[in-house]
C-alpha atoms as a PDB file:
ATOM      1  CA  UNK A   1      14.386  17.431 -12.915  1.00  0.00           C
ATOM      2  CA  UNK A   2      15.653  15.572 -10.303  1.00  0.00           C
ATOM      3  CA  UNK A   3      18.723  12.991 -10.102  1.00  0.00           C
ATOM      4  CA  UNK A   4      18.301  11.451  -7.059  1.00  0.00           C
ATOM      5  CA  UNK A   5      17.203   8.177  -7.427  1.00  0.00           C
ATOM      6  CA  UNK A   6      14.371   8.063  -5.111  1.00  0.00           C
ATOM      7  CA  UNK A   7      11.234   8.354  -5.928  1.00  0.00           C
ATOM      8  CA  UNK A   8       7.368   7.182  -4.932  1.00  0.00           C
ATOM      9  CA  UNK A   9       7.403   3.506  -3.601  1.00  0.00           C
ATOM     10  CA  UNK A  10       4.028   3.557  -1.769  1.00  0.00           C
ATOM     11  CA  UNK A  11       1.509   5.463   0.065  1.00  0.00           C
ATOM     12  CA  UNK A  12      -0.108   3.697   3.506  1.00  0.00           C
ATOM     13  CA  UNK A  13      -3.664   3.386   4.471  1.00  0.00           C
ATOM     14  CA  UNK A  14      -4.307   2.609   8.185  1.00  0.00           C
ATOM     15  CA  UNK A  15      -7.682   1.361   8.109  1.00  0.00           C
ATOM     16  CA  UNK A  16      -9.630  -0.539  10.855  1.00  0.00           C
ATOM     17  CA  UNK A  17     -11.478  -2.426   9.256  1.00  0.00           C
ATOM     18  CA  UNK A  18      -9.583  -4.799   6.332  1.00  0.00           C
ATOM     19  CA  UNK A  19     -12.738  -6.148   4.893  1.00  0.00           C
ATOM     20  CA  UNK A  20     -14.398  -3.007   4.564  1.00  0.00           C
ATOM     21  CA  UNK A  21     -11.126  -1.257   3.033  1.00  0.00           C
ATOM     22  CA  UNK A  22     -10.626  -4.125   0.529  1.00  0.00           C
ATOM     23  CA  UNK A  23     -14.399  -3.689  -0.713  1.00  0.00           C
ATOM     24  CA  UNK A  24     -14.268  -0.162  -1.630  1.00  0.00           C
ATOM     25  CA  UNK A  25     -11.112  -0.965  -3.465  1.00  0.00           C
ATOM     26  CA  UNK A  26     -12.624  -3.300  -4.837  1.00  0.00           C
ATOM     27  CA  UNK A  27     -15.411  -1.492  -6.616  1.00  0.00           C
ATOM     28  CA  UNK A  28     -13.328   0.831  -7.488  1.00  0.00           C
ATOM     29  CA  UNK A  29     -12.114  -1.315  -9.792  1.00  0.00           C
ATOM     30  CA  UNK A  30      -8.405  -2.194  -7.853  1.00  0.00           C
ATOM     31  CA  UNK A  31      -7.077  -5.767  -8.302  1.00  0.00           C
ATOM     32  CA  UNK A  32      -5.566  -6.317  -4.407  1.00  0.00           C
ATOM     33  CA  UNK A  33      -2.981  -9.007  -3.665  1.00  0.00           C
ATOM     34  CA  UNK A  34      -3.903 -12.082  -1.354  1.00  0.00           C
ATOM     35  CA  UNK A  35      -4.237 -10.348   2.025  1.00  0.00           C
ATOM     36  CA  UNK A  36      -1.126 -11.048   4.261  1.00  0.00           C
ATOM     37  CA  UNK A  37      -0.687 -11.070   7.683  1.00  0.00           C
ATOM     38  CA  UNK A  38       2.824  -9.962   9.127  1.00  0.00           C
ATOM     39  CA  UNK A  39       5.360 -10.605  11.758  1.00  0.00           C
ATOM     40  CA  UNK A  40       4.654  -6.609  13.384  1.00  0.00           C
ATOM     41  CA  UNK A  41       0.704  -7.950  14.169  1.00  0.00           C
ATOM     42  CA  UNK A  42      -0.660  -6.088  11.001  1.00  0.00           C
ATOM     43  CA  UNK A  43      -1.565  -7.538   7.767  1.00  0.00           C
ATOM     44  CA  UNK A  44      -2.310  -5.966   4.644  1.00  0.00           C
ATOM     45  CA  UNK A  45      -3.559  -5.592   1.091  1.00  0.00           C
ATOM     46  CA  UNK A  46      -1.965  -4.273  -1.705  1.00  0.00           C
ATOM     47  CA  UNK A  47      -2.833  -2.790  -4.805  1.00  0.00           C
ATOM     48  CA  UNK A  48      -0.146  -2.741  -7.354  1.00  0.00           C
ATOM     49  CA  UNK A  49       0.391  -0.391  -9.887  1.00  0.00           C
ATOM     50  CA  UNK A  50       3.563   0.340 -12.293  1.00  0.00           C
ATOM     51  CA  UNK A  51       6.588   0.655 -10.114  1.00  0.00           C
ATOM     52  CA  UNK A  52       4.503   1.828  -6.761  1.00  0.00           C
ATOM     53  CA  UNK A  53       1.801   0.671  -5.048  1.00  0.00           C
ATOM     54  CA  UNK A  54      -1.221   1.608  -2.678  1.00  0.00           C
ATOM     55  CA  UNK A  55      -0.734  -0.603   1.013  1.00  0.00           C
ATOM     56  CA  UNK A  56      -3.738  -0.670   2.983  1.00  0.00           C
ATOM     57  CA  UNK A  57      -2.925  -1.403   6.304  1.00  0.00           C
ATOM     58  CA  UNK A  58      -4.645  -3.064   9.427  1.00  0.00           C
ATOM     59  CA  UNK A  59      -4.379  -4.374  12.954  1.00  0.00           C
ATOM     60  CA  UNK A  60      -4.502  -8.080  13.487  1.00  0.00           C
ATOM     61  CA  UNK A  61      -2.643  -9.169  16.671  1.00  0.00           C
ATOM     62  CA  UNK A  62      -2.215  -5.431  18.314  1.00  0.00           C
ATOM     63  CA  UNK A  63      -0.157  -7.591  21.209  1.00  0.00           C
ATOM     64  CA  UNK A  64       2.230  -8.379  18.981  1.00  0.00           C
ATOM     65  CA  UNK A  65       3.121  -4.831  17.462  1.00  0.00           C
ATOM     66  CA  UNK A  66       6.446  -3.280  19.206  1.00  0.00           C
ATOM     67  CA  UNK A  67       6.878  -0.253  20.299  1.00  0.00           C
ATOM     68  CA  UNK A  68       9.398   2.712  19.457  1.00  0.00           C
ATOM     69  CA  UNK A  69      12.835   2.238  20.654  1.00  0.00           C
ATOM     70  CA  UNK A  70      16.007   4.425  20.640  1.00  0.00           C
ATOM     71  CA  UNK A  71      17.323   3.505  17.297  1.00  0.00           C
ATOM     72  CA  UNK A  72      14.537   1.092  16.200  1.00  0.00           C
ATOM     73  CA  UNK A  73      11.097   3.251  15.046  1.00  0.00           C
ATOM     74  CA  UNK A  74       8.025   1.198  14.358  1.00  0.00           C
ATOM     75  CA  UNK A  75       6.267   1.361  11.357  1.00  0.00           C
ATOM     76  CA  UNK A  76       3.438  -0.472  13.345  1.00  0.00           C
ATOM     77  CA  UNK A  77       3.429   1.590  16.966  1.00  0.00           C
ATOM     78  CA  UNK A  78       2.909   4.545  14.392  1.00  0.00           C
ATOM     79  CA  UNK A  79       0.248   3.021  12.694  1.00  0.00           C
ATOM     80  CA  UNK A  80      -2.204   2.087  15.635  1.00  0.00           C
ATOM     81  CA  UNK A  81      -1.216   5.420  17.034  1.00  0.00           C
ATOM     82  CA  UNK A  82      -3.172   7.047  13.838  1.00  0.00           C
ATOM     83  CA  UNK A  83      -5.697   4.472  13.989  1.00  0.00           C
ATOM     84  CA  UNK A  84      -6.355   5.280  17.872  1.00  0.00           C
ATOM     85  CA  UNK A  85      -7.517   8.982  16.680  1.00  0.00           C
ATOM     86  CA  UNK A  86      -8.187   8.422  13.037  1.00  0.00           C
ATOM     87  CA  UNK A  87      -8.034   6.369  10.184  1.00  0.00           C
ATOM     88  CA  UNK A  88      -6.188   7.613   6.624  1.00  0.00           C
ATOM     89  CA  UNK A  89      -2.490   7.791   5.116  1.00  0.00           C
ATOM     90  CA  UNK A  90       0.135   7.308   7.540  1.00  0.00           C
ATOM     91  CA  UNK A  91       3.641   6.561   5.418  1.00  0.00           C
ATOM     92  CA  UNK A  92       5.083   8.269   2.501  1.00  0.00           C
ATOM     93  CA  UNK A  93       7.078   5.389   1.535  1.00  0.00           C
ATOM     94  CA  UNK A  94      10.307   6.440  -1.620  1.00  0.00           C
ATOM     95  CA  UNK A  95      12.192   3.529  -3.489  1.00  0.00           C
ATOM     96  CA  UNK A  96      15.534   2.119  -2.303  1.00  0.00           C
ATOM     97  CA  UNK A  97      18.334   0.847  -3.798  1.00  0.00           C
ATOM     98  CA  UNK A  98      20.351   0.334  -0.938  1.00  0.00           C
ATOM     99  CA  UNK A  99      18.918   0.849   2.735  1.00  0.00           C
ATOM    100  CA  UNK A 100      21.998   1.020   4.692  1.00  0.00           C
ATOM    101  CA  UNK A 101      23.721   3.057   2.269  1.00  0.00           C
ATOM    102  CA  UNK A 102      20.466   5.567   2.523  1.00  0.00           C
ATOM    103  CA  UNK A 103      20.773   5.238   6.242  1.00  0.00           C
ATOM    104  CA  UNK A 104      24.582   6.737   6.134  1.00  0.00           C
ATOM    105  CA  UNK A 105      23.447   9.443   4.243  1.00  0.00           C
ATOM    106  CA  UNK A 106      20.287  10.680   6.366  1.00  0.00           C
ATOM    107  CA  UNK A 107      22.653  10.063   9.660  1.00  0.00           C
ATOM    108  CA  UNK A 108      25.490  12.466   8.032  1.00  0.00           C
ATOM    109  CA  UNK A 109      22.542  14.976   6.976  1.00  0.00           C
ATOM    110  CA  UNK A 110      21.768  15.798  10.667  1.00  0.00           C
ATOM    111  CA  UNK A 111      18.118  13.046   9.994  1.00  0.00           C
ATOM    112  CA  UNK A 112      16.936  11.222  12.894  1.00  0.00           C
ATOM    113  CA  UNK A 113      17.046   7.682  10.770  1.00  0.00           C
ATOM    114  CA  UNK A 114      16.201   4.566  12.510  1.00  0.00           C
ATOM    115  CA  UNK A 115      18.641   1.628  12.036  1.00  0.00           C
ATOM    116  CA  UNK A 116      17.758  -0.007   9.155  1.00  0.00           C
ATOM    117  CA  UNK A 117      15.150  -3.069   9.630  1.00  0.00           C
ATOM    118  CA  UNK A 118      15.316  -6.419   7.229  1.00  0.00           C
ATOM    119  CA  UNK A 119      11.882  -8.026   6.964  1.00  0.00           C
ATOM    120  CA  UNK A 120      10.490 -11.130   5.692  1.00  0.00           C
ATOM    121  CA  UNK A 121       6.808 -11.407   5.052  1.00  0.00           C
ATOM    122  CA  UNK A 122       4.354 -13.818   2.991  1.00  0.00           C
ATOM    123  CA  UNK A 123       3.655 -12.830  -0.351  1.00  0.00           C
ATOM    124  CA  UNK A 124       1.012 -15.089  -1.920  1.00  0.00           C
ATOM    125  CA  UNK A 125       1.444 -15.359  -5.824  1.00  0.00           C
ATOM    126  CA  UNK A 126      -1.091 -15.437  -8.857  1.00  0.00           C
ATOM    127  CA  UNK A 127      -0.641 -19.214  -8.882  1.00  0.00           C
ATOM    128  CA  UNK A 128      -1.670 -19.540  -5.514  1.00  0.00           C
ATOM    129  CA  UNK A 129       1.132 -20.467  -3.296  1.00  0.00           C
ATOM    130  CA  UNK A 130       2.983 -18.267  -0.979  1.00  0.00           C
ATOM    131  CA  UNK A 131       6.406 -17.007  -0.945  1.00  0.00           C
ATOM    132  CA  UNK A 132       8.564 -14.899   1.180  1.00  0.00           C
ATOM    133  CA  UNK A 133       9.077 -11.889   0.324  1.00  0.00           C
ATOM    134  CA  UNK A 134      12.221  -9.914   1.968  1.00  0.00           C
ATOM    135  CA  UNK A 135      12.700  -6.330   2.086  1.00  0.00           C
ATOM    136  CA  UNK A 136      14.586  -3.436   4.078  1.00  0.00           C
ATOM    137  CA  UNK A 137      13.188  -0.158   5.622  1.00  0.00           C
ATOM    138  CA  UNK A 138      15.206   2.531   6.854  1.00  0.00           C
ATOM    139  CA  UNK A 139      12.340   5.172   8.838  1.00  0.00           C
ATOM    140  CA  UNK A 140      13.122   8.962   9.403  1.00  0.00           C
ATOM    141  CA  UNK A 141      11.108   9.260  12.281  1.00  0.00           C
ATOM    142  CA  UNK A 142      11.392  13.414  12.583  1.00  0.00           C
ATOM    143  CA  UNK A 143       9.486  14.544  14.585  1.00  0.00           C
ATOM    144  CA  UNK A 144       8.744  17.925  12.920  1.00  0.00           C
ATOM    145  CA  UNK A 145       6.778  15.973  10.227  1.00  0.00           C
ATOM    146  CA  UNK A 146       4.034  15.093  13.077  1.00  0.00           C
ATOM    147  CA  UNK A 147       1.799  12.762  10.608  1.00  0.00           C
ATOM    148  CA  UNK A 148       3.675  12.581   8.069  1.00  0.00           C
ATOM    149  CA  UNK A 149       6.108   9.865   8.341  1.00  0.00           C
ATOM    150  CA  UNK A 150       8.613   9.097   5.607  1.00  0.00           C
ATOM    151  CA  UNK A 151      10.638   5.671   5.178  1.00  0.00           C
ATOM    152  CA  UNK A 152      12.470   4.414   2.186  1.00  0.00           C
ATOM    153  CA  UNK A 153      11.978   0.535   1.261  1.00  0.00           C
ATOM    154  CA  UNK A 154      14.360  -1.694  -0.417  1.00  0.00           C
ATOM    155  CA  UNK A 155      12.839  -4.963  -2.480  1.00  0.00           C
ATOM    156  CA  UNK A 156      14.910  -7.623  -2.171  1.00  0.00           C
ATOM    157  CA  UNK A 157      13.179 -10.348  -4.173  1.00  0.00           C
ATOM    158  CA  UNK A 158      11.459  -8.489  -6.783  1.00  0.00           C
ATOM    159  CA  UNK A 159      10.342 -11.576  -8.420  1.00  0.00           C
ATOM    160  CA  UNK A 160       7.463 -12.570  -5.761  1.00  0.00           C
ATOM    161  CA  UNK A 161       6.597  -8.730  -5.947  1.00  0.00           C
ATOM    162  CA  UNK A 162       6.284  -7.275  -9.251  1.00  0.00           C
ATOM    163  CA  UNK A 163       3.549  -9.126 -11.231  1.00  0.00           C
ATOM    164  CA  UNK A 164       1.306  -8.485 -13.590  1.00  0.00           C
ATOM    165  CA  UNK A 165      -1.728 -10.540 -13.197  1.00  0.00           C
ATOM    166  CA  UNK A 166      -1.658  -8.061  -9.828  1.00  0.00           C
ATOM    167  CA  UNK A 167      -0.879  -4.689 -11.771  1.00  0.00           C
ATOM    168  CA  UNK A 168      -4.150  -4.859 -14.104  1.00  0.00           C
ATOM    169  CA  UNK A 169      -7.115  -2.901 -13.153  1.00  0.00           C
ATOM    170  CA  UNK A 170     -10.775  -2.393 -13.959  1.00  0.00           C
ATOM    171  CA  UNK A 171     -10.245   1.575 -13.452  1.00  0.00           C
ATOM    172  CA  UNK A 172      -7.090   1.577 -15.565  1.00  0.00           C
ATOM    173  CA  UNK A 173      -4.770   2.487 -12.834  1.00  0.00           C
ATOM    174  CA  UNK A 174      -1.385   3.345 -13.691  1.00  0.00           C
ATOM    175  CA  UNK A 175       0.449   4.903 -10.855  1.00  0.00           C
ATOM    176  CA  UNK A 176       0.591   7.272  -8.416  1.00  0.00           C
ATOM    177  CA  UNK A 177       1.782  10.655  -9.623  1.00  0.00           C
ATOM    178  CA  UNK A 178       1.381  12.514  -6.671  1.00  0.00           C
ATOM    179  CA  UNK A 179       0.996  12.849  -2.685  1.00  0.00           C
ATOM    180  CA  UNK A 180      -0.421  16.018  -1.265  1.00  0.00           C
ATOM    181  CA  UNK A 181       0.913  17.162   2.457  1.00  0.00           C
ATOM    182  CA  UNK A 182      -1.003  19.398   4.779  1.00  0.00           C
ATOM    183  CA  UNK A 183       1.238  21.331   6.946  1.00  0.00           C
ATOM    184  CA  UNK A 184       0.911  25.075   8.469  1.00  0.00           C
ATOM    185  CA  UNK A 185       4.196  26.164   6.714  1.00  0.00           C
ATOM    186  CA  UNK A 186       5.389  24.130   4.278  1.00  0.00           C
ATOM    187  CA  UNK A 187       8.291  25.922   3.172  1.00  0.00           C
ATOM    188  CA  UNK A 188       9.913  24.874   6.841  1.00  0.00           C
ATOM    189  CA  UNK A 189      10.198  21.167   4.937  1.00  0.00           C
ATOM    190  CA  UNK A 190      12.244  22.267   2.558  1.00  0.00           C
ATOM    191  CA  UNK A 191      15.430  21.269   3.898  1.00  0.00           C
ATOM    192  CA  UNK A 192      14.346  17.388   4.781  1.00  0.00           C
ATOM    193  CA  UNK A 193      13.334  17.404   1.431  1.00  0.00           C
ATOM    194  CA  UNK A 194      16.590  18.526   0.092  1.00  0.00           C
ATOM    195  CA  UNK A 195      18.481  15.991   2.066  1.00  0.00           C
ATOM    196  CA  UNK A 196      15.748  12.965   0.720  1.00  0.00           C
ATOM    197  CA  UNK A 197      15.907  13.769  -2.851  1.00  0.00           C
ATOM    198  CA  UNK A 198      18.393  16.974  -3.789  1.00  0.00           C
ATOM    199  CA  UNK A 199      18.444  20.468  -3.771  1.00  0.00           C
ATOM    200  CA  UNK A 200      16.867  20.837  -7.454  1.00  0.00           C
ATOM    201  CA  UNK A 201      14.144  18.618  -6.781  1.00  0.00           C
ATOM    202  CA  UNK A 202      12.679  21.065  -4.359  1.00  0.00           C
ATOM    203  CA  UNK A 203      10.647  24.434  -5.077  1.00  0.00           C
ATOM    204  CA  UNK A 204       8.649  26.839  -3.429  1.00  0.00           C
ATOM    205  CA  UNK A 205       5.042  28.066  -5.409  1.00  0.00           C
ATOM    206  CA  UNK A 206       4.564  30.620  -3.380  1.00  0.00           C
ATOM    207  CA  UNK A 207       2.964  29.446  -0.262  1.00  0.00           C
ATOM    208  CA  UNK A 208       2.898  25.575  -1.041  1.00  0.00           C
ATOM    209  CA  UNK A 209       6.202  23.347  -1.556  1.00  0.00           C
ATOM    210  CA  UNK A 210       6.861  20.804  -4.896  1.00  0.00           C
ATOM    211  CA  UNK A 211       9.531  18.254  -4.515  1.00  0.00           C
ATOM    212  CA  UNK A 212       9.898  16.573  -8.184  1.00  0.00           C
ATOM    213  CA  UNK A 213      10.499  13.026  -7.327  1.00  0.00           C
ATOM    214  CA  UNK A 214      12.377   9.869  -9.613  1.00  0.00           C
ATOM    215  CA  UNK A 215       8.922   9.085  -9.624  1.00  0.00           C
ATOM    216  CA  UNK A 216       6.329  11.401  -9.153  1.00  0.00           C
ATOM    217  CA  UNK A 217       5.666  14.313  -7.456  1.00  0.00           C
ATOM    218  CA  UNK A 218       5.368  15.625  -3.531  1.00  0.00           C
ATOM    219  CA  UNK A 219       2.666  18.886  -2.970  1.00  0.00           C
ATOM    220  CA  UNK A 220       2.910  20.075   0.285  1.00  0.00           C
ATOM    221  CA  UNK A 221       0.200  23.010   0.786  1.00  0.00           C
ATOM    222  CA  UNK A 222      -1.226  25.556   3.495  1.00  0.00           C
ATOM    223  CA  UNK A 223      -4.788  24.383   4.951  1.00  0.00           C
ATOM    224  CA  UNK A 224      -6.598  27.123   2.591  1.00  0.00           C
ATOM    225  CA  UNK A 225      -4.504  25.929  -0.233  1.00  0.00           C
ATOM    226  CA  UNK A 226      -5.285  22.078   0.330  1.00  0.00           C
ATOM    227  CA  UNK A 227      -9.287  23.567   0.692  1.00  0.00           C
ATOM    228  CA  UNK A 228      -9.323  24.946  -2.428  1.00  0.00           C
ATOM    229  CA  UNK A 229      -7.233  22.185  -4.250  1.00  0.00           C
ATOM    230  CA  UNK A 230     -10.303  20.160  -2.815  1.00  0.00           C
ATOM    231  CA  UNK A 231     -12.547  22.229  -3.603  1.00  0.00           C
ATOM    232  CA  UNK A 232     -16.441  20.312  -4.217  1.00  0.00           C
ATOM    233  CA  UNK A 233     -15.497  17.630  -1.230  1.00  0.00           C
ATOM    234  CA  UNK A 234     -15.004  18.303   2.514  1.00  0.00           C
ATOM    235  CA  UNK A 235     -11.769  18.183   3.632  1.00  0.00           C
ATOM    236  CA  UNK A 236     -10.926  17.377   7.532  1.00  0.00           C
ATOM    237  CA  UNK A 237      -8.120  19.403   9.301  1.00  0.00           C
ATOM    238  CA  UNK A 238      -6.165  17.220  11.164  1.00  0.00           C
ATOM    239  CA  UNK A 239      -3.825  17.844  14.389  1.00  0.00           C
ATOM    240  CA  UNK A 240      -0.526  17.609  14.327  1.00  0.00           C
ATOM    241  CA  UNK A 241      -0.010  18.827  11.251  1.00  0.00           C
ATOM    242  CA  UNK A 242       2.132  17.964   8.951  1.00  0.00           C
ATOM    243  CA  UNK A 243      -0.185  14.910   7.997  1.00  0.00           C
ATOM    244  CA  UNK A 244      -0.758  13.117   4.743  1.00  0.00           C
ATOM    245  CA  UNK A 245      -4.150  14.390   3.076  1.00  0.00           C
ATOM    246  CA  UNK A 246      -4.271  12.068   0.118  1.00  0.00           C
ATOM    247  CA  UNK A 247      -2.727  11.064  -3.410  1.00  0.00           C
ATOM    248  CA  UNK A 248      -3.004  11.306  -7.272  1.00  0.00           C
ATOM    249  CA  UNK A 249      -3.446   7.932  -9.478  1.00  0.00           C
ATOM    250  CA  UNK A 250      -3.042   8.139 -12.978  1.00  0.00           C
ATOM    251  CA  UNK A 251      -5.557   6.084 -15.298  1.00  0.00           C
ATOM    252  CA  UNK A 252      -5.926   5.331 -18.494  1.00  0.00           C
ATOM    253  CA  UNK A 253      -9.454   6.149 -18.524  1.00  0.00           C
ATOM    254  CA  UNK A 254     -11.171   8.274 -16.530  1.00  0.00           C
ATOM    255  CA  UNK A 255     -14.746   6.971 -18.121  1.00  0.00           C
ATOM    256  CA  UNK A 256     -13.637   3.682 -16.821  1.00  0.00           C
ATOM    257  CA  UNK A 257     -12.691   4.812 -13.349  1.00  0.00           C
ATOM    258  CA  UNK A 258     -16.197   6.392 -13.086  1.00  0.00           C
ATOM    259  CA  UNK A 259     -17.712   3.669 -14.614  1.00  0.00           C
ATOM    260  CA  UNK A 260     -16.071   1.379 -12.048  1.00  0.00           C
ATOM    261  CA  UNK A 261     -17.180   3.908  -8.694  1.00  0.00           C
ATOM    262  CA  UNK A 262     -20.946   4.167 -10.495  1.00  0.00           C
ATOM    263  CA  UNK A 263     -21.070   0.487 -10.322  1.00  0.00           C
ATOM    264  CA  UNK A 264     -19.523  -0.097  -6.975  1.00  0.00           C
ATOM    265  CA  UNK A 265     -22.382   2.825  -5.451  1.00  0.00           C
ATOM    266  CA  UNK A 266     -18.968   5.024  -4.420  1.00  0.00           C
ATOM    267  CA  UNK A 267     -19.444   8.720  -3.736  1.00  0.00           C
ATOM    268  CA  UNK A 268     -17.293  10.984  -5.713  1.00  0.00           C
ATOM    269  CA  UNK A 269     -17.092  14.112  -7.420  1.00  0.00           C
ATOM    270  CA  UNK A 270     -16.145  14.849 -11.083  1.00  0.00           C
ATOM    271  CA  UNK A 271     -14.548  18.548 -12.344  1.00  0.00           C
ATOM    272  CA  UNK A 272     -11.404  19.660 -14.421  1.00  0.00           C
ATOM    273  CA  UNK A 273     -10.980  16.043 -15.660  1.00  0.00           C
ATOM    274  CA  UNK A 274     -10.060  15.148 -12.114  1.00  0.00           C
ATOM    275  CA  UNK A 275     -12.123  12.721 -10.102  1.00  0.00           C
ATOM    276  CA  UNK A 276     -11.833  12.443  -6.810  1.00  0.00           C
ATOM    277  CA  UNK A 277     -12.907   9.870  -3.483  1.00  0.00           C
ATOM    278  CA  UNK A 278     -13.621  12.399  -0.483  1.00  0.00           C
ATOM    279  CA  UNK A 279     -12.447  11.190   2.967  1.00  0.00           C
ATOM    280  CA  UNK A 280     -15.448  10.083   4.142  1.00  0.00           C
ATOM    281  CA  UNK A 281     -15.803   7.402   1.598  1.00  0.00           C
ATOM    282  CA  UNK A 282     -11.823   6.043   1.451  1.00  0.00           C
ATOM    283  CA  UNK A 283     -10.767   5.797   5.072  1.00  0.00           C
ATOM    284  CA  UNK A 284      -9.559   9.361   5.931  1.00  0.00           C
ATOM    285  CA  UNK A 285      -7.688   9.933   2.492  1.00  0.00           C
ATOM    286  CA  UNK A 286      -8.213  11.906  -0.543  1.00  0.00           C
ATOM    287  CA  UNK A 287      -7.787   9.734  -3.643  1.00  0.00           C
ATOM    288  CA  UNK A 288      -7.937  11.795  -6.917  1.00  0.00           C
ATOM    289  CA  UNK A 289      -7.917  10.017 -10.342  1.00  0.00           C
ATOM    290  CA  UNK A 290      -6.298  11.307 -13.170  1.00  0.00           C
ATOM    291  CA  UNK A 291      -5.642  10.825 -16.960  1.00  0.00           C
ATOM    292  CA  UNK A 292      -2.077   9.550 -17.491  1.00  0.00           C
ATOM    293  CA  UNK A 293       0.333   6.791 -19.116  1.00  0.00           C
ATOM    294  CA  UNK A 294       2.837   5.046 -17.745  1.00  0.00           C
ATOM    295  CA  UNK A 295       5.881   2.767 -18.186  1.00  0.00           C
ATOM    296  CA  UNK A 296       7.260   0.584 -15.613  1.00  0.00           C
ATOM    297  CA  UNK A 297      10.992  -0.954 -15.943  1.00  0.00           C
ATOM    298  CA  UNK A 298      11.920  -3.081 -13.379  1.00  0.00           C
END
């Protein structure tokens, strides 16, 4: 085990269509937060689970988003870039408990870190009103990980974040347990992965790469490897690889998650006692369900 402290904050979804994304979470039995719209010209939806989250992401003032600049990478600029070829998972977001501090250490690594970026958004609350939420992102914009863009993301104000009228769900969602890379050699991510979590964490399976997180797990595998982890769905190859192909929620239930994507008319395939969402149905991702507990602590 690992004992670095970082572990899985979030996955992204760039979608380009909100309303359309928030449906098909909706029937698949997700509770989303109040959709909020955000300083970068993108707003998003949330759907809250037990110390990490799903964001689903979208364009809504694409004059407003900035670009890239030496020393400032943007979250945004990367996201319409995706959405201008595809839609599907364009973050692999880890916890924070200090951003700057984080930033030090990816800097004295050798890690192309951006300088560290201290954001205040709307967060609307189960009562109804709206408070701001602050936070801090710290992006390691490498270029080497093409598609697969990692950032680590400090809450500042836990209290308008963490609550749970939001983190109850039809399909029993717990958390996510897992993201799954695509990338031609995995094993040449080894060392990033060292530097983001620590040497132990990280260990080569032959020809795919695990990196045991605080919380949860990173699979990076080979294209054939990712086909047959997939295997019963079709699977898109992307270019550039690395990219992020999709993730692993926990439930409590996996009758209730398929009674939830029977209901909502959602495509999906059932095997192993693993369900999963092909890309063609959730915006470009692969979203498996699992059986699993969990036990958040803020």
């Amino acid at each position: 085990m690992t004992q670095c402290r970082r572990g899985i904050d979030h996955v992204v979804l760039s979608v380009r269509d909100m309303g359309a994304a928030r449906d098909l979470f909706e029937r698949a039995g997700f509770t989303l937060t109040p959709r909020a719209d955000l300083p970068s010209g993108t707003s998003n939806q949330l759907a809250l689970l037990n110390g990490n989250f799903i964001d689903l992401l979208g364009t809504s003032s694409p004059e407003r988003i900035p670009p890239h600049r030496p020393g400032r990478y943007s979250t945004s600029a990367q996201h319409q870039d995706l959405l201008s070829r595809r839609e599907g998972l364009s973050f692999v977001v880890l916890t924070s408990d200090d951003a700057r501090l984080d930033h030090e250490t990816f800097l004295a690594a050798g890690l192309p870190a951006s300088e560290p970026v201290d954001i205040s958004r709307p967060a609307g609350q189960p009562d109804g009103t709206v408070a701001t939420m602050s936070l801090s992102i710290v992006v390691v914009g490498d270029p080497k990980l093409a598609d697969a863009q990692h950032f680590v993301y400090q809450i500042r104000t836990p209290q308008y974040f963490w609550h749970q009228a939001y983190q109850e769900h039809a399909n029993g969602a717990l958390e996510i347990t897992e993201v799954v890379l695509a990338a031609d050699e995995p094993q040449t991510l080894a060392a990033f992965y060292r530097v983001m979590f620590s040497p132990g964490a990280v260990h080569r399976r032959d020809t795919r790469l695990e990196v045991e997180t605080a919380k949860g797990r990173i699979v990076v595998l080979p294209p054939a490897e990712l086909a047959r982890r997939y295997e019963g769905i079709e699977v898109a190859v992307h270019a550039p690889r690395p990219y992020i192909a999709g993730f692993q929620v926990a439930s409590r239930d996996l009758d209730r998650v398929e009674s939830c994507l029977r209901a909502g008319a959602i495509a999906h395939v059932r095997r192993d006692d693993v369900i999963r969402l092909p890309p063609a149905e959730a915006f470009g991702a692969v979203i498996e369900f699992v059986t699993g507990t969990a036990v958040y602590r803020p």
